[in-house]
Protein backbone atom coordinates (compact mmCIF):
# COMPACT_ATOMS: atom_id res chain seq x y z
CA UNK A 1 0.00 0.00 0.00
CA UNK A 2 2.61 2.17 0.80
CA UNK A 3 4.75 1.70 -2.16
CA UNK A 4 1.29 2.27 -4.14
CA UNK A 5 0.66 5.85 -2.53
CA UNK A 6 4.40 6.69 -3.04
CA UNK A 7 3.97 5.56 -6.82
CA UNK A 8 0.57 7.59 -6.95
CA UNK A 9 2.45 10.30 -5.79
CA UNK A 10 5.77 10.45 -7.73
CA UNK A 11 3.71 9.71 -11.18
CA UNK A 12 1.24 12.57 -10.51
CA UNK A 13 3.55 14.49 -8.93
CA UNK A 14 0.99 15.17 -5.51
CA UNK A 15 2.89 17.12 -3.35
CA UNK A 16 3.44 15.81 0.42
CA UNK A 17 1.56 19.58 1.51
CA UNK A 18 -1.10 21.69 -0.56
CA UNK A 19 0.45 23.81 -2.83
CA UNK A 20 -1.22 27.90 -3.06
CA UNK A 21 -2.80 28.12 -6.28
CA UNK A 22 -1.28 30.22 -8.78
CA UNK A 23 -1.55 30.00 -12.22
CA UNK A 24 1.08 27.43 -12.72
CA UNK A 25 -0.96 25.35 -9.93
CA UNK A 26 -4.12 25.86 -11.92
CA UNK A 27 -2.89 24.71 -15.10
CA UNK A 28 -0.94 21.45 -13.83
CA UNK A 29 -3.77 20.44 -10.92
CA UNK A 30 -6.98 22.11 -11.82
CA UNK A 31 -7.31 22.20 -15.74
CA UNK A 32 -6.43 18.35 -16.66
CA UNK A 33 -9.51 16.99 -14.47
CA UNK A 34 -11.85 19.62 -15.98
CA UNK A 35 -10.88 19.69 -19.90
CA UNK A 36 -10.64 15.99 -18.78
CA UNK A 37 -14.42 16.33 -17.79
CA UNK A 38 -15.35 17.80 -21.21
CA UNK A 39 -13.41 15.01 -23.49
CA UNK A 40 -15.94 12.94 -21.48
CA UNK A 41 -19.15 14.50 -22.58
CA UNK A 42 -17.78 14.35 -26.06
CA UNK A 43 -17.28 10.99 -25.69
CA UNK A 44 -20.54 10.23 -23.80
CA UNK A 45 -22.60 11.52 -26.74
CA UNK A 46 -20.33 9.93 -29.32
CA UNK A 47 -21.55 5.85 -30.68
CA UNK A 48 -19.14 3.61 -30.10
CA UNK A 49 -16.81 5.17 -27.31
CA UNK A 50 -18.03 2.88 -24.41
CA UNK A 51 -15.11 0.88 -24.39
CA UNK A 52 -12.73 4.40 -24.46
CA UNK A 53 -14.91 5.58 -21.54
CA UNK A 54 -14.48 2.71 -19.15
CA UNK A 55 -10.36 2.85 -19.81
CA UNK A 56 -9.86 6.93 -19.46
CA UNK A 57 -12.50 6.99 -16.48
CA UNK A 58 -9.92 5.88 -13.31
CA UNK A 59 -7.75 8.31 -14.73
CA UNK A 60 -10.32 10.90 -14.47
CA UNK A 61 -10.56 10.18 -10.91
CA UNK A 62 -7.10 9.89 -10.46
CA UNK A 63 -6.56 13.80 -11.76
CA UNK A 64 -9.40 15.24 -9.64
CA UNK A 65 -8.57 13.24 -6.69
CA UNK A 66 -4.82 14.93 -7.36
CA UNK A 67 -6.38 18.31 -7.66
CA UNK A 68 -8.68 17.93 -4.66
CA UNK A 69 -5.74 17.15 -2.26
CA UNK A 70 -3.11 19.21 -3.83
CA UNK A 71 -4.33 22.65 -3.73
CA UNK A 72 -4.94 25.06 -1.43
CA UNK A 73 -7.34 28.18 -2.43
CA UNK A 74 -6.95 29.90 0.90
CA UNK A 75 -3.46 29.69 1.57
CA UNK A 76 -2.66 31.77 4.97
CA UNK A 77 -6.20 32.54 5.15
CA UNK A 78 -9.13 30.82 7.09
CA UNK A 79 -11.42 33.37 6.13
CA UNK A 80 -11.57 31.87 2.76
CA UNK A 81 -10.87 28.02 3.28
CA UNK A 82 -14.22 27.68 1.61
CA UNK A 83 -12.93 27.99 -1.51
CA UNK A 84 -11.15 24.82 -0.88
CA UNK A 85 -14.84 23.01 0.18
CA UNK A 86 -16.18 24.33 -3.42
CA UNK A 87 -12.91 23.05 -5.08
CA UNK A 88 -13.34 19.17 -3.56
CA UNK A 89 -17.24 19.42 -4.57
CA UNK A 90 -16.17 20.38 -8.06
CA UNK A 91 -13.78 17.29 -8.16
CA UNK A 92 -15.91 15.18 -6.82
CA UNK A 93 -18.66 16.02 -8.81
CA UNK A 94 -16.90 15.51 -12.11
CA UNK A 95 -15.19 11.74 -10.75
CA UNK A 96 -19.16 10.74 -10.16
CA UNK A 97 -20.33 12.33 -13.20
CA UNK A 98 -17.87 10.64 -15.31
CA UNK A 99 -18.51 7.28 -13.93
CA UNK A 100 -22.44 7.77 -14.07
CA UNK A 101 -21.05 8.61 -18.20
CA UNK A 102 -18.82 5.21 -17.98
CA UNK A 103 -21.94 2.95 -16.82
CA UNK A 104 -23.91 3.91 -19.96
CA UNK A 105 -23.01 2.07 -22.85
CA UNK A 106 -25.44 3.76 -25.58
CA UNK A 107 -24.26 7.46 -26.11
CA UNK A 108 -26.40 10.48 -24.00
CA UNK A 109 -29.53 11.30 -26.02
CA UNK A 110 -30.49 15.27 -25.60
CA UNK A 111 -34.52 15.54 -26.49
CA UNK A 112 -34.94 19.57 -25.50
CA UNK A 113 -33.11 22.26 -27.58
CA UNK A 114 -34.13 26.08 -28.02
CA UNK A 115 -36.83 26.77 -29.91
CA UNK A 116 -35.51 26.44 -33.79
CA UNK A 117 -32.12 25.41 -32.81
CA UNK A 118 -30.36 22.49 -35.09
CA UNK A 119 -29.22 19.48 -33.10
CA UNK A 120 -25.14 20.35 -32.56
CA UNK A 121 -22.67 18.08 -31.11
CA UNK A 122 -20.47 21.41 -29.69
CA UNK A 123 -23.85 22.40 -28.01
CA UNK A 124 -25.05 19.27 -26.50
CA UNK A 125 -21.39 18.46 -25.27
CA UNK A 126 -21.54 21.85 -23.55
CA UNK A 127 -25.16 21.41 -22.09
CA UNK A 128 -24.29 17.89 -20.81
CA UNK A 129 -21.70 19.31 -19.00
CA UNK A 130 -23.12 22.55 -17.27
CA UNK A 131 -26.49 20.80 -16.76
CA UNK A 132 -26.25 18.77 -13.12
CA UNK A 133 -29.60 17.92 -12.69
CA UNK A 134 -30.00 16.44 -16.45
CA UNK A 135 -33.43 18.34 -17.85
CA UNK A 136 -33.92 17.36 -21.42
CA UNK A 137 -31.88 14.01 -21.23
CA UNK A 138 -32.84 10.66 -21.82
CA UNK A 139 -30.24 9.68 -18.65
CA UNK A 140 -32.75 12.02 -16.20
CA UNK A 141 -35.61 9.73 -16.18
CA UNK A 142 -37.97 10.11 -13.47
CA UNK A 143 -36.46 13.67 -12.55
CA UNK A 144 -39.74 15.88 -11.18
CA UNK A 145 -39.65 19.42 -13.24
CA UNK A 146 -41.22 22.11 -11.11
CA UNK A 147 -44.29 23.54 -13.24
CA UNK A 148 -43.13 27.60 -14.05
CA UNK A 149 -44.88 30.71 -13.54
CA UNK A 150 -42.64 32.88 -14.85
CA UNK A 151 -43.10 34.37 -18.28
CA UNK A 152 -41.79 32.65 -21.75
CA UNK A 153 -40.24 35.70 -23.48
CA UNK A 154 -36.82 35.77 -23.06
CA UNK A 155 -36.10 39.57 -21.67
CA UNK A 156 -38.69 39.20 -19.28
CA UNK A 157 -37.51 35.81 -17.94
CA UNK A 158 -34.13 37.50 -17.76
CA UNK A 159 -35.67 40.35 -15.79
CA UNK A 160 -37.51 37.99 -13.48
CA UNK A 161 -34.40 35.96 -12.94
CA UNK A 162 -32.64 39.31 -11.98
CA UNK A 163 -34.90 40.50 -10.09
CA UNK A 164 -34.86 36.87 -8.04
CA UNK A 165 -31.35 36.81 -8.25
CA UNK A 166 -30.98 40.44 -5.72
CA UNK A 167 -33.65 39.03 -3.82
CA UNK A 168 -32.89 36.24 -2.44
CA UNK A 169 -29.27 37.39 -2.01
CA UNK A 170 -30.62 39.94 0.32
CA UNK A 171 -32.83 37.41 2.12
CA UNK A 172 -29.09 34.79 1.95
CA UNK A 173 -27.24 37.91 3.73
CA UNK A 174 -30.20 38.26 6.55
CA UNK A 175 -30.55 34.70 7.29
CA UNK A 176 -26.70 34.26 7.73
CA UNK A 177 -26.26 37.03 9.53
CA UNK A 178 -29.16 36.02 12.26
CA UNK A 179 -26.90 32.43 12.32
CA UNK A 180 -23.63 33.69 13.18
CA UNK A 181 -25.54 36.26 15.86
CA UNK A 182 -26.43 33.40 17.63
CA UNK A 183 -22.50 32.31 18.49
CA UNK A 184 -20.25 34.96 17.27
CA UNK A 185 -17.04 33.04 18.75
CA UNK A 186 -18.06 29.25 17.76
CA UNK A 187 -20.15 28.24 14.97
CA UNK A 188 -20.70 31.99 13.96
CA UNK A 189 -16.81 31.97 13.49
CA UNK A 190 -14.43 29.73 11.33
CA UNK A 191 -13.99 28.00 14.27
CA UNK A 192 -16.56 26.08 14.29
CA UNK A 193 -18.56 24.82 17.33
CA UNK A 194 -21.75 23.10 18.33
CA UNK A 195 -25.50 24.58 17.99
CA UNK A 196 -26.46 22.46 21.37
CA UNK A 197 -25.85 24.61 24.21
CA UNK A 198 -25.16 22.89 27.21
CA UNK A 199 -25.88 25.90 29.43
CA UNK A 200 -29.92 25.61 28.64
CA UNK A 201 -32.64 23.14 29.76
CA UNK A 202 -33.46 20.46 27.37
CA UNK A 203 -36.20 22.12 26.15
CA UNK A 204 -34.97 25.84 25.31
CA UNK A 205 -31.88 24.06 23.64
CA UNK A 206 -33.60 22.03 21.15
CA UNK A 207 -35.44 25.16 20.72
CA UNK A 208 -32.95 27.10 19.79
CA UNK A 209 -30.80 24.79 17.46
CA UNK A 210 -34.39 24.11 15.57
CA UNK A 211 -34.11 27.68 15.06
CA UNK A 212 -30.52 28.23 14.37
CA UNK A 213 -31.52 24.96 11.57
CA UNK A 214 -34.45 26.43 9.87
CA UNK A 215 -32.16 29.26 9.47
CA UNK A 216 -29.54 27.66 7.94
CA UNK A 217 -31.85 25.77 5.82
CA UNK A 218 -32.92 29.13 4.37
CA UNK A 219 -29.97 30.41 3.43
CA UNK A 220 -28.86 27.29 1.61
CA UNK A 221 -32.02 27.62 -0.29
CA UNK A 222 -31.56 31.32 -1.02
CA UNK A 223 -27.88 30.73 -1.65
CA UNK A 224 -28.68 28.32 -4.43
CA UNK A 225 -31.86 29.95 -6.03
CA UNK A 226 -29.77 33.07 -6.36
CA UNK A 227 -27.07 30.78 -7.86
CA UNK A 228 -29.38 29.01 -10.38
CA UNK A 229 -30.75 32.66 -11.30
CA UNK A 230 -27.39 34.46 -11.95
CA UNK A 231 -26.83 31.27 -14.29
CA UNK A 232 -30.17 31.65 -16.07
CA UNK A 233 -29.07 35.15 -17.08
CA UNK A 234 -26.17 34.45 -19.47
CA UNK A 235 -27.62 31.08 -20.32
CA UNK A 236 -30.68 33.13 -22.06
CA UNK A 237 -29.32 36.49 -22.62
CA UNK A 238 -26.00 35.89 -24.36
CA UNK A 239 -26.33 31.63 -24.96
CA UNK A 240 -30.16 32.59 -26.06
CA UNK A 241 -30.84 28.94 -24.39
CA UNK A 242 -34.97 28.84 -24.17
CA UNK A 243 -36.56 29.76 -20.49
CA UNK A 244 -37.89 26.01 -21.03
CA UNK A 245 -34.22 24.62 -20.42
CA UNK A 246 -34.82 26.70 -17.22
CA UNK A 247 -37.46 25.14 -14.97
CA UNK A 248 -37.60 26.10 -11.48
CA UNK A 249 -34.72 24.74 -8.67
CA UNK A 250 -37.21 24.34 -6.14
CA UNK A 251 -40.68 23.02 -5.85
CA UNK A 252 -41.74 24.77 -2.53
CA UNK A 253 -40.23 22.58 -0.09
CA UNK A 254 -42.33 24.02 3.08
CA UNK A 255 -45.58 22.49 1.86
CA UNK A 256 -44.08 18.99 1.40
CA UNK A 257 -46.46 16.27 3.17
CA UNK A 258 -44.20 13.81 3.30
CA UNK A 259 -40.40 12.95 3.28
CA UNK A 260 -40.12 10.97 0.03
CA UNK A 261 -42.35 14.14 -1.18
CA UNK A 262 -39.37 16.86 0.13
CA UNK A 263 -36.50 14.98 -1.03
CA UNK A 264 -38.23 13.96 -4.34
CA UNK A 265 -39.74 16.09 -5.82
CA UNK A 266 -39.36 19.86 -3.60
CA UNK A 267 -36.01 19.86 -2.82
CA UNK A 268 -33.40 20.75 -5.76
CA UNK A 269 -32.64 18.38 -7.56
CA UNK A 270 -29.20 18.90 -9.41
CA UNK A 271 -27.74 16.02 -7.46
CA UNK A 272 -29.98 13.58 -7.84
CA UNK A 273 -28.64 11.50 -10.21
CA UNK A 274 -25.31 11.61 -8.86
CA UNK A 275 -26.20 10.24 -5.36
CA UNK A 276 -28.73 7.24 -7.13
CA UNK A 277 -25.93 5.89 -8.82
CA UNK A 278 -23.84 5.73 -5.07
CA UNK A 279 -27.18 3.81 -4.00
CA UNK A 280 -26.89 1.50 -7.30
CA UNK A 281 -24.57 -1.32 -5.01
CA UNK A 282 -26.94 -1.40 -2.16
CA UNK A 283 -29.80 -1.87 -4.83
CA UNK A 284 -28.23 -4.75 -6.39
CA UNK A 285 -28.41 -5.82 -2.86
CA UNK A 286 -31.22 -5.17 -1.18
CA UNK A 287 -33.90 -3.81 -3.90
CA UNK A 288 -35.05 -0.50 -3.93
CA UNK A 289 -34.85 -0.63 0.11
CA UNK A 290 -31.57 -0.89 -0.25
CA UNK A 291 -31.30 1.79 -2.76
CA UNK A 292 -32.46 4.23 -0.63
CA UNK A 293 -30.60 3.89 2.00
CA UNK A 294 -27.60 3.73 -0.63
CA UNK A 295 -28.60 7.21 -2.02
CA UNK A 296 -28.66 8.81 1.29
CA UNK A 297 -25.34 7.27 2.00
CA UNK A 298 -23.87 8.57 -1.17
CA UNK A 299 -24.83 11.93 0.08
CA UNK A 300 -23.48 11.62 3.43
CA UNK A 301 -20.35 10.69 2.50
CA UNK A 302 -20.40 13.72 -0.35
CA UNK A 303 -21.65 16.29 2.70
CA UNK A 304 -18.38 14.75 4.77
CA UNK A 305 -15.80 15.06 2.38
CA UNK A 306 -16.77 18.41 1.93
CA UNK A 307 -16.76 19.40 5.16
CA UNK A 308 -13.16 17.47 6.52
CA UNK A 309 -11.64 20.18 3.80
CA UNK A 310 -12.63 22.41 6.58
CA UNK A 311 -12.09 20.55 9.88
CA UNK A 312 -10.57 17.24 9.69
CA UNK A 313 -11.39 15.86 13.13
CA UNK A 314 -14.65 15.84 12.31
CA UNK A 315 -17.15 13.18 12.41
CA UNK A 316 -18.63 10.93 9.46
CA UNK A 317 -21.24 9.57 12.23
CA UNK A 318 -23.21 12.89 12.03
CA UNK A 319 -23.53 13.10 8.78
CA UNK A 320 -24.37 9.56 8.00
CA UNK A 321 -26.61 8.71 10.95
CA UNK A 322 -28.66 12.14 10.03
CA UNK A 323 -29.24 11.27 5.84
CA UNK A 324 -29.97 7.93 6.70
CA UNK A 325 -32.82 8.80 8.72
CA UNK A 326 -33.93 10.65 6.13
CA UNK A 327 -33.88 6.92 4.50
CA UNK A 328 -35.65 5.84 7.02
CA UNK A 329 -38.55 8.37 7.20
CA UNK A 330 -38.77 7.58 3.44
CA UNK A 331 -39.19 3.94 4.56
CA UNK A 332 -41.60 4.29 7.52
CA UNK A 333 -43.83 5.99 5.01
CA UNK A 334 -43.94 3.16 2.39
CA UNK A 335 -44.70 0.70 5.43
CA UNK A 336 -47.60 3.02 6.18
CA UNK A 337 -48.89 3.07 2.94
CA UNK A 338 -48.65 -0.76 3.10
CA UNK A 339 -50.15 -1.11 5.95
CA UNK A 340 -53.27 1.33 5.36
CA UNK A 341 -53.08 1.87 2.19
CA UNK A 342 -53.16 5.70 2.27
CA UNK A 343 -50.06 7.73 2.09
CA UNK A 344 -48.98 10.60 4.07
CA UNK A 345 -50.93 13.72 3.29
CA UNK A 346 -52.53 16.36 4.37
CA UNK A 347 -51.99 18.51 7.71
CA UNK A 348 -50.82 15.49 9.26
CA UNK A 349 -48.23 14.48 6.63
CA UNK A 350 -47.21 17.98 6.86
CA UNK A 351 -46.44 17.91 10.65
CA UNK A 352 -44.74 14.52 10.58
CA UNK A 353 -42.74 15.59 7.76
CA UNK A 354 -41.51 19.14 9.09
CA UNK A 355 -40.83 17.44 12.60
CA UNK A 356 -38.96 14.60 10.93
CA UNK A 357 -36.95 16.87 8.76
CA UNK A 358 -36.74 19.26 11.92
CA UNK A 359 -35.42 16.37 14.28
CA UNK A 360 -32.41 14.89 12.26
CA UNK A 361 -31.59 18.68 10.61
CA UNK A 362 -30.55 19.23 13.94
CA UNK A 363 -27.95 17.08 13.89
CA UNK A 364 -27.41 17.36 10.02
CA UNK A 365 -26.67 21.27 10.98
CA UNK A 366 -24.29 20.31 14.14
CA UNK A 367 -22.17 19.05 11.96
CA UNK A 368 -21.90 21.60 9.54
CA UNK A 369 -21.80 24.06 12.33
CA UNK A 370 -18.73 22.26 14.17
CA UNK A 371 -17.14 22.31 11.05
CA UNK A 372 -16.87 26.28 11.10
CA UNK A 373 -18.30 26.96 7.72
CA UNK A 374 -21.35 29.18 9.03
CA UNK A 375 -18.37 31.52 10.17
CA UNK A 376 -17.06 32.32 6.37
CA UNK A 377 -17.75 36.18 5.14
CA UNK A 378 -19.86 36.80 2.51
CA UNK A 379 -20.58 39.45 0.08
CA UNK A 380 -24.23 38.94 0.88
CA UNK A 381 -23.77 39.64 4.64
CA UNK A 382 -21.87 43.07 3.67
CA UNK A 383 -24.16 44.31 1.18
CA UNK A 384 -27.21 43.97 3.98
CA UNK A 385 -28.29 47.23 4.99
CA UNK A 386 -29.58 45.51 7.46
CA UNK A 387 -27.00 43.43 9.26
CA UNK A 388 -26.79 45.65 12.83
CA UNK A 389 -30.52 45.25 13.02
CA UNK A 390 -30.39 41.59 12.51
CA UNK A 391 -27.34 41.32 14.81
CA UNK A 392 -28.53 43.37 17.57
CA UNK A 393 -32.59 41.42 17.49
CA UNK A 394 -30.77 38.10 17.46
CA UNK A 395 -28.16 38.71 19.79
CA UNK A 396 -31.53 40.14 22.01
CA UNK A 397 -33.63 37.52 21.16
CA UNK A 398 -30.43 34.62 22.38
CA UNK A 399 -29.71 36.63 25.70
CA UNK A 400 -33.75 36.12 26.60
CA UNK A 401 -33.83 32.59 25.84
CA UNK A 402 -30.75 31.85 28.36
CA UNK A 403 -32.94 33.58 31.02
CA UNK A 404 -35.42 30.88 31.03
């Protein structure tokens, strides 16, 4: 094993610490696994290439693996350490990808296009490659679209996507804010720490990490809608890509009745296909039991890898035991509907689903939180006008719970 790794090493040249990125860094670590990643769409929508796919695929892996643990984006500076989170995602994203490319053996099929636009191989490579979540390919089957209000014509979906884009920024910055006003000098810091204060009664803690999660929820889901809106606006103003390659990212996850229902169909979905494949062992298994539990394992371990970029004494337990309850939920609802033959609906499914979500969150956030990645500045949090308001009402609002 050892002579392996020192192999690995010498013939990819991975250096024993991370190296800062410069451009000579970029171009030897971070370019190869990403024009790497586009030779593999090409190839992916080419006939015939399956056999070229599964050879060049574990060295795929092998260059964003090298690039993932070579580099160092924040080099002297914990303030921006996550720049090295969004660099492992990016590798790891394109190693999973790839392989989910190397397990199909016909070539990629693209069945939505702009409006009058002639099929193109340059084009489809392109889309293929930008488009996570796989809308308008034959390899996204099953993938629930979000039904659109906005309107068709292009400047006006462009304005709306604007217009979205500086609003839920704004709402990002507030919500972020209010979390790092809760713990300034832990969790609200790089440091990291834990939501759970031990200083409160059972009750008035869980209380207050619910809060601090519901928080954090929300500005993950603002984060990525204004994300997926600052994308639209090239994509259809300068690519003139149709608003219909543009469905909604979200399918309004509060008024999900049930977990399969949240994780399904509300909650984004650019991942999913990424994380079924990691169930696709467990499947082979266990059935479609098994592939649950598979595809919230996949995601754990994605969340995890992430986050030990940051801290790397943290735990794998938290992350796994929370998505797997997730799993579990999923299950408990399928036995119900079994069992009674009624799913979960209604008020009811809406309360067991928000206090399920609600109950493992907590410790789904804990670990993000001891990780130190709530602490990270933003350019949302100093373009608030409101941020002393928020800071001083949440700071207010703490100090009065630890009366009780």
């Amino acid at each position: 094993m050892s002579f392996a790794a020192l192999c690995l090493s010498d013939v990819f040249r991975i250096p024993s610490t991370r190296a800062p990125i410069d451009p000579t860094n970029f171009v030897s670590y971070v370019l190869p696994p990403v024009l790497s990643y586009f030779a593999f769409a090409v190839l992916a929508v080419t006939p015939k290439t399956h056999p070229i796919r599964v050879g060049l695929w574990p060295l795929v892996a092998l260059l964003s693996l090298r690039a993932a643990i070579s580099l160092d984006l924040s080099p002297g500076v914990p303030q921006h350490q996550h720049l090295n989170v969004e660099l492992v995602a990016l590798m790891f994203i394109i190693t999973t990808r790839t392989i989910g490319w190397t397990l199909q053996k016909e070539p990629l099929k693209r069945y939505i296009r702009p409006a009058g636009a002639t099929p193109s191989t340059i084009m489809d490579v392109f889309d293929l490659a930008a488009n996570i979540r796989g809308y308008g390919w034959d390899w996204s089957k099953g993938l629930h679209v979000p039904h659109s209000t906005r309107p068709s014509a292009h400047t006006r979906f462009v304005a709306c996507a604007i217009l979205f884009a500086g609003l839920h920024a704004f709402m990002c910055g507030v919500f972020h804010i209010a979390v790092k006003a809760f713990s300034p000098d832990t969790f609200g810091s790089t440091i990291g720490g834990t939501i759970f204060d031990e200083t409160l009664s059972s009750s008035i803690r869980y209380l207050r990490s619910s809060i601090i999660t519901i928080l954090i929820t929300s500005v993950m889901y603002c984060l990525l809608q204004m994300g997926y809106n600052l994308c639209i606006i090239p994509a259809v103003l300068i690519l003139r890509q149709d608003p219909a390659q543009w469905p909604p990212a979200f399918d309004r996850p509060w008024i999900a009745t049930s977990v399969s229902d949240f994780w399904g169909r509300r909650w984004h979905q650019f991942f999913r296909q990424m994380f079924i494949l990691g169930g696709y062992p467990l499947w082979l298994l266990f059935g479609r039991v098994g592939g649950i539990f598979g595809a919230f394992f996949a995601s754990a371990i994605f969340h995890h890898i992430s986050l030990i970029t940051l801290n790397g004494q943290l735990e794998l337990w938290r992350m796994i035991v929370s998505f797997e309850m997730m799993a579990l939920g999923i299950i408990i609802e399928r036995a119900f509907r079994q069992w009674t033959g009624r799913k979960a609906s209604g008020l009811v499914g809406w309360v067991w689903t928000m206090a399920w979500l609600l109950l493992w969150g907590n410790l789904m956030t804990d670990g993000w939180a001891r990780s130190g990645m709530f602490g990270f500045p933003s350019f949302v949090d100093r373009a608030t006008p409101v941020r002393a308001l928020v800071e001083r009402l949440v700071m207010a609002f703490d100090a009065w719970l630890h009366t009780f």
